[in-house]
N, C-alpha and C. Protein backbone atom coordinates (compact mmCIF):
# COMPACT_ATOMS: atom_id res chain seq x y z
N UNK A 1 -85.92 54.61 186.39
CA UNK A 1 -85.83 56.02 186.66
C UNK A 1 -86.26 56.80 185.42
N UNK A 2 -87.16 57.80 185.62
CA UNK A 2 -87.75 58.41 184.43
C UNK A 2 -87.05 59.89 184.72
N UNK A 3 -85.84 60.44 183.61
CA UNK A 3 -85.24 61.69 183.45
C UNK A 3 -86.29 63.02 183.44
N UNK A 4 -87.47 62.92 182.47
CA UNK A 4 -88.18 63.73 182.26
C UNK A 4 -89.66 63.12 182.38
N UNK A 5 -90.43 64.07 182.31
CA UNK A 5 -91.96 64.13 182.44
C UNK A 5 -92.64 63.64 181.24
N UNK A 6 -91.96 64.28 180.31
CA UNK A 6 -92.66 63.85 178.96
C UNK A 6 -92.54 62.54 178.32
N UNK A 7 -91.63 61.72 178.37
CA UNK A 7 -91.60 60.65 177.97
C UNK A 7 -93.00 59.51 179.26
N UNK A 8 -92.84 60.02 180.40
CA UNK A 8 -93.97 58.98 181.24
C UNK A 8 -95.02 59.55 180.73
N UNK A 9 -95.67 61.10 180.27
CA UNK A 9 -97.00 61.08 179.56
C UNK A 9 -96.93 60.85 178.38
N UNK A 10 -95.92 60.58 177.89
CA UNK A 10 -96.43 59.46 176.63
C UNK A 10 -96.71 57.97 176.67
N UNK A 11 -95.70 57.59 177.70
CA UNK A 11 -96.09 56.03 177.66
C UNK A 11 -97.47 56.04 178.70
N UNK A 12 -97.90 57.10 179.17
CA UNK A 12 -99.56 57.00 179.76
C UNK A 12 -100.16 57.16 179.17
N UNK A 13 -100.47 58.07 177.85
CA UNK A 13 -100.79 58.65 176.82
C UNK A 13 -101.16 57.22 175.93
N UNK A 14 -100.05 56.47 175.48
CA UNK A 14 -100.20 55.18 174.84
C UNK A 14 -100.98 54.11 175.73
N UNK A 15 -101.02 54.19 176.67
CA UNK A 15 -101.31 53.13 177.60
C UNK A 15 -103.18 53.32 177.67
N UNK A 16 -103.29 54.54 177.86
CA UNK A 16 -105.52 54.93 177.71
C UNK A 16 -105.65 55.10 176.79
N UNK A 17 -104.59 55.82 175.11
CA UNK A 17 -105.63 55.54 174.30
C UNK A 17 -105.21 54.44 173.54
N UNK A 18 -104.39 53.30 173.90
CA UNK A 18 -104.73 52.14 172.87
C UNK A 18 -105.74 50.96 173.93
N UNK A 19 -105.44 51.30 174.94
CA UNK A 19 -106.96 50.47 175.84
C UNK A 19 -108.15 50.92 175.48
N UNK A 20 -108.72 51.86 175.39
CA UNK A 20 -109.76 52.64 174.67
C UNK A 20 -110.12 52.06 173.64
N UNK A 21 -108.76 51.69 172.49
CA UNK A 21 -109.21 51.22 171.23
C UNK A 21 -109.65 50.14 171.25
N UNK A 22 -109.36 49.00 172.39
CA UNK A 22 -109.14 47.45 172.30
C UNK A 22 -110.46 47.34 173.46
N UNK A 23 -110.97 48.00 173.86
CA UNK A 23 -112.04 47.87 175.10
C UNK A 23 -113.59 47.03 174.46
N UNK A 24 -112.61 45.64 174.52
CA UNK A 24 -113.66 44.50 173.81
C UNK A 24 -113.68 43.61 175.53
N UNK A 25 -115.13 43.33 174.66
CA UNK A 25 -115.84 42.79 175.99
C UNK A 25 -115.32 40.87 176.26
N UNK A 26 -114.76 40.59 175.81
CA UNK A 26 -113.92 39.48 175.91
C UNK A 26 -112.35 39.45 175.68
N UNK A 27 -111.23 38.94 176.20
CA UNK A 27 -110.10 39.29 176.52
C UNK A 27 -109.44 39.23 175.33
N UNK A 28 -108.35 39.79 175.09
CA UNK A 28 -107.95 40.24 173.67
C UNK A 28 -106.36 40.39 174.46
N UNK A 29 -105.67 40.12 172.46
CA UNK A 29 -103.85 39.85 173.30
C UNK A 29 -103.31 40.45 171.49
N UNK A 30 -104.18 40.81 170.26
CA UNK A 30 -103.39 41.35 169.49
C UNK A 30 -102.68 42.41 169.56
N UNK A 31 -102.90 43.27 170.55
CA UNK A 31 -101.59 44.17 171.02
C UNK A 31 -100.91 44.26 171.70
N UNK A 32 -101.57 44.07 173.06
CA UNK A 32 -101.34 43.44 174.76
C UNK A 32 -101.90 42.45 175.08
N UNK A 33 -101.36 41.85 176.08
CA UNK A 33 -102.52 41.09 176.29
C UNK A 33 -103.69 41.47 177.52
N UNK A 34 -104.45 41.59 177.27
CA UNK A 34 -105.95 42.39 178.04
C UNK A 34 -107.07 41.98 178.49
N UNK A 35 -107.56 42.19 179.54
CA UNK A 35 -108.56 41.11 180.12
C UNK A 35 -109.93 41.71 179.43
N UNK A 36 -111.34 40.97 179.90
CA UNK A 36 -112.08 41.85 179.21
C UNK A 36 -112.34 42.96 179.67
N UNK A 37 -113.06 43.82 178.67
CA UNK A 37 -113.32 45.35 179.14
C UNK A 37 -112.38 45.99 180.31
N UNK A 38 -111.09 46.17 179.30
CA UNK A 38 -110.01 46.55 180.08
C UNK A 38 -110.41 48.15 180.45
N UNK A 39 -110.99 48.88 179.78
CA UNK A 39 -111.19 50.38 180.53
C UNK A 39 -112.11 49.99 182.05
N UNK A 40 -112.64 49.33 182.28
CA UNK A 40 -113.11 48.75 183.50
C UNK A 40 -112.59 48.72 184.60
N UNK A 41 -111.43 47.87 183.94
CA UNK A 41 -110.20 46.97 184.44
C UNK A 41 -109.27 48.27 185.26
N UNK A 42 -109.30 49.28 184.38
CA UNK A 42 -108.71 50.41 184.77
C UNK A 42 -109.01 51.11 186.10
N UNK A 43 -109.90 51.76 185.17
CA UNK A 43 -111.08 52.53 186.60
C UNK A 43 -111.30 51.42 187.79
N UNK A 44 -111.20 50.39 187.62
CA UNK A 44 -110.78 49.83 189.23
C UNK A 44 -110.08 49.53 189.89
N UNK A 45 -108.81 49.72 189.21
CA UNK A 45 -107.38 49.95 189.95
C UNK A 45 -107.29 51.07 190.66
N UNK A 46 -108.19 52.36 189.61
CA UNK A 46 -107.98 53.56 190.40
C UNK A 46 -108.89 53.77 191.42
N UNK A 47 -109.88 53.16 191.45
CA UNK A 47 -110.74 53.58 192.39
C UNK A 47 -110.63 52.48 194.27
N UNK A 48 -109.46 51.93 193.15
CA UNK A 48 -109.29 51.14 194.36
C UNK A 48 -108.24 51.85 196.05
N UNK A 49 -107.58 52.67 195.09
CA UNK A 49 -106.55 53.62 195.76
C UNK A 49 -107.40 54.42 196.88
N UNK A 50 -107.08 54.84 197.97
CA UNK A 50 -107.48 55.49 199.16
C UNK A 50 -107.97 57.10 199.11
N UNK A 51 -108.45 57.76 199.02
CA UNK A 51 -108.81 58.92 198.56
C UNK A 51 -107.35 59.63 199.11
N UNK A 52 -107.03 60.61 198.82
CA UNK A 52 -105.89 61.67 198.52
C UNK A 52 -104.56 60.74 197.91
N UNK A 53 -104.44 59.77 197.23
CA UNK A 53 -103.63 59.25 196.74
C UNK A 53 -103.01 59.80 195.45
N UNK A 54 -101.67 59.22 195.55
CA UNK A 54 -100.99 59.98 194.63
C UNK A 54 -101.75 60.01 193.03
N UNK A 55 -101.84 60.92 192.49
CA UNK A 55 -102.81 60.69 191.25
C UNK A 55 -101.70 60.17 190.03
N UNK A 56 -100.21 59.74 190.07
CA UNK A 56 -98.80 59.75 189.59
C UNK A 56 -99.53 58.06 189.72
N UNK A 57 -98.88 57.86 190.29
CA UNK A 57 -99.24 56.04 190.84
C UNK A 57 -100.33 55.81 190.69
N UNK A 58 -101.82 56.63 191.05
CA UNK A 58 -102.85 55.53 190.59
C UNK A 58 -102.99 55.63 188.84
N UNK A 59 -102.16 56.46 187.97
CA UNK A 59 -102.42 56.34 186.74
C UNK A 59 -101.51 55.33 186.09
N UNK A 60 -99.90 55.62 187.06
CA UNK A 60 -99.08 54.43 186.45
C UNK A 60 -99.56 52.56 187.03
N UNK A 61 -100.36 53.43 188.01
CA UNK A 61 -100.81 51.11 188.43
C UNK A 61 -101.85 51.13 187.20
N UNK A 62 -102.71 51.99 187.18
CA UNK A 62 -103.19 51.83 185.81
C UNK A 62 -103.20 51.35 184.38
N UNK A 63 -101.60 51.91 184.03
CA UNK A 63 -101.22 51.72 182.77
C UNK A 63 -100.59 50.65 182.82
N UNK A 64 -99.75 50.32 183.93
CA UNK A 64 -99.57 48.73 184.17
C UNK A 64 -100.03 47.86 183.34
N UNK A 65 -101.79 47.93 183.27
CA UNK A 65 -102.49 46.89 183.21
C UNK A 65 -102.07 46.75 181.94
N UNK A 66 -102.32 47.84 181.28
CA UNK A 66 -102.05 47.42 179.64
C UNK A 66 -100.55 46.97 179.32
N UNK A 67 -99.41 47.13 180.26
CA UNK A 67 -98.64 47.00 179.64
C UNK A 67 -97.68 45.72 180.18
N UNK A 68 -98.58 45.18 181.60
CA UNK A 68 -97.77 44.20 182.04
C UNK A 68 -99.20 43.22 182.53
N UNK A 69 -100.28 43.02 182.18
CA UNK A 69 -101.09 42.30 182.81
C UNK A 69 -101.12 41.25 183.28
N UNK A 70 -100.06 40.34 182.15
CA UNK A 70 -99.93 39.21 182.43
C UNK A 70 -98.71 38.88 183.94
N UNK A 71 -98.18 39.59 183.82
CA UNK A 71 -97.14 40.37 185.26
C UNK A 71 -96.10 39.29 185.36
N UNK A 72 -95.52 39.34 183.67
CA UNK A 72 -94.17 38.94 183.68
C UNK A 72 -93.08 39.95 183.30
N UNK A 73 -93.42 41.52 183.64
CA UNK A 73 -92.53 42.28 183.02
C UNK A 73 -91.99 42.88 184.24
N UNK A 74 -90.62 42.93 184.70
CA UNK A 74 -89.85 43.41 185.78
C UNK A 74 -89.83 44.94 185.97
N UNK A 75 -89.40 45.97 184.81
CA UNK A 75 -89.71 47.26 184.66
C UNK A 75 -90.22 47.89 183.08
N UNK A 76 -90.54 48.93 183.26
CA UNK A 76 -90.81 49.62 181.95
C UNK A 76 -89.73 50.40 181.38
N UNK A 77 -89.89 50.31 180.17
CA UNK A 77 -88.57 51.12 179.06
C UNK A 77 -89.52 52.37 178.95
N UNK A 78 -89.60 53.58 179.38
CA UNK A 78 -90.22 54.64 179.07
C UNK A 78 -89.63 55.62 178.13
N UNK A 79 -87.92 55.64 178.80
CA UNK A 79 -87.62 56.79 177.32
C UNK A 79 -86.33 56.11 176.81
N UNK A 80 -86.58 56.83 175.19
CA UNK A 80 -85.58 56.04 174.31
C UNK A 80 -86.07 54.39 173.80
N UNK A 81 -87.30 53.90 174.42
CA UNK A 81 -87.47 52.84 173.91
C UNK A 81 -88.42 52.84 172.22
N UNK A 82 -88.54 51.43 171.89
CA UNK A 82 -89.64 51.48 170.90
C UNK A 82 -90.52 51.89 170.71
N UNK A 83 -91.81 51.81 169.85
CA UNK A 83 -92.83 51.90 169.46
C UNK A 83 -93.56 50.85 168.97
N UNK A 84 -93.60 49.56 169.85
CA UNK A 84 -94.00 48.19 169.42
C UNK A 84 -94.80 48.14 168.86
N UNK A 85 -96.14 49.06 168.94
CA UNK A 85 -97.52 48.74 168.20
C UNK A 85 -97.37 50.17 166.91
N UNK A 86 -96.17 50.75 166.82
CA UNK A 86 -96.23 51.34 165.40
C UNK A 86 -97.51 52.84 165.43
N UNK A 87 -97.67 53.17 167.06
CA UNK A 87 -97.92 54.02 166.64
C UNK A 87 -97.97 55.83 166.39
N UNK A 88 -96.51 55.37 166.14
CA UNK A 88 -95.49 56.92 166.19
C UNK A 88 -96.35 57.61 164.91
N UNK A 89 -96.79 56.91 164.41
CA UNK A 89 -97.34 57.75 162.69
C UNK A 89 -98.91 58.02 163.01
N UNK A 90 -99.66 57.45 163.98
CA UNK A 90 -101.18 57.81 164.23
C UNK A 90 -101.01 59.27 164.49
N UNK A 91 -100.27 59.81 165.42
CA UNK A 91 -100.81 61.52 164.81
C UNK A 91 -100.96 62.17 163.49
N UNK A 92 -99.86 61.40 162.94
CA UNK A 92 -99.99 61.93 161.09
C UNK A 92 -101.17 61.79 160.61
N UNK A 93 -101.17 60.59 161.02
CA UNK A 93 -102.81 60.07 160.48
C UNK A 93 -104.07 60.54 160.82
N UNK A 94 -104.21 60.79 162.25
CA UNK A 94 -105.23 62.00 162.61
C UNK A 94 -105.24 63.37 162.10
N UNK A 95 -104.44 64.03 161.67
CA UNK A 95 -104.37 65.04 161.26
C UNK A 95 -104.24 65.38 160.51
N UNK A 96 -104.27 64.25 159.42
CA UNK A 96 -104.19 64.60 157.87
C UNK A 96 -105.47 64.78 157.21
């Protein structure tokens, strides 16, 4: 159960732009583990959805990918959880 809005656009937020970063053309697991050319991988989850579909769900089957691909994870920790890949400080870093 997600209390607020803002914590699920962050963990969507984390979910496209660290796939973005990792969008190597052979499968990769130093952050997630990720098939190849996971932005691919993406856009065809969503395009797989029926036209007027919820645009909520086709972004969270989406982010799925990055965050459960291997599809041993039962639910997501969205608020109050970690920052496994450390990157609570990349805004600092962009904007410095």
């Amino acid at each position: 159960t997600v209390h607020s809005v803002y914590p699920l656009a962050l963990w969507l937020r984390a979910a496209f732009t660290t796939t973005a970063m990792v969008d190597y053309p052979t499968p990769a697991n130093f952050m997630m583990n990720l098939p190849a050319y996971p932005v691919k991988e993406m856009c065809k989850i969503i395009d797989s959805f029926p036209v007027g579909a919820d645009v909520v769900e086709k972004a969270f089957t989406a982010a799925s990918l990055y965050y459960n691909y291997t599809g041993d994870q039962k639910c997501f920790e969205m608020e109050g959880g970690d920052d496994p890949h450390g990157l609570s400080g990349w805004g600092w870093q962009v904007k410095s």
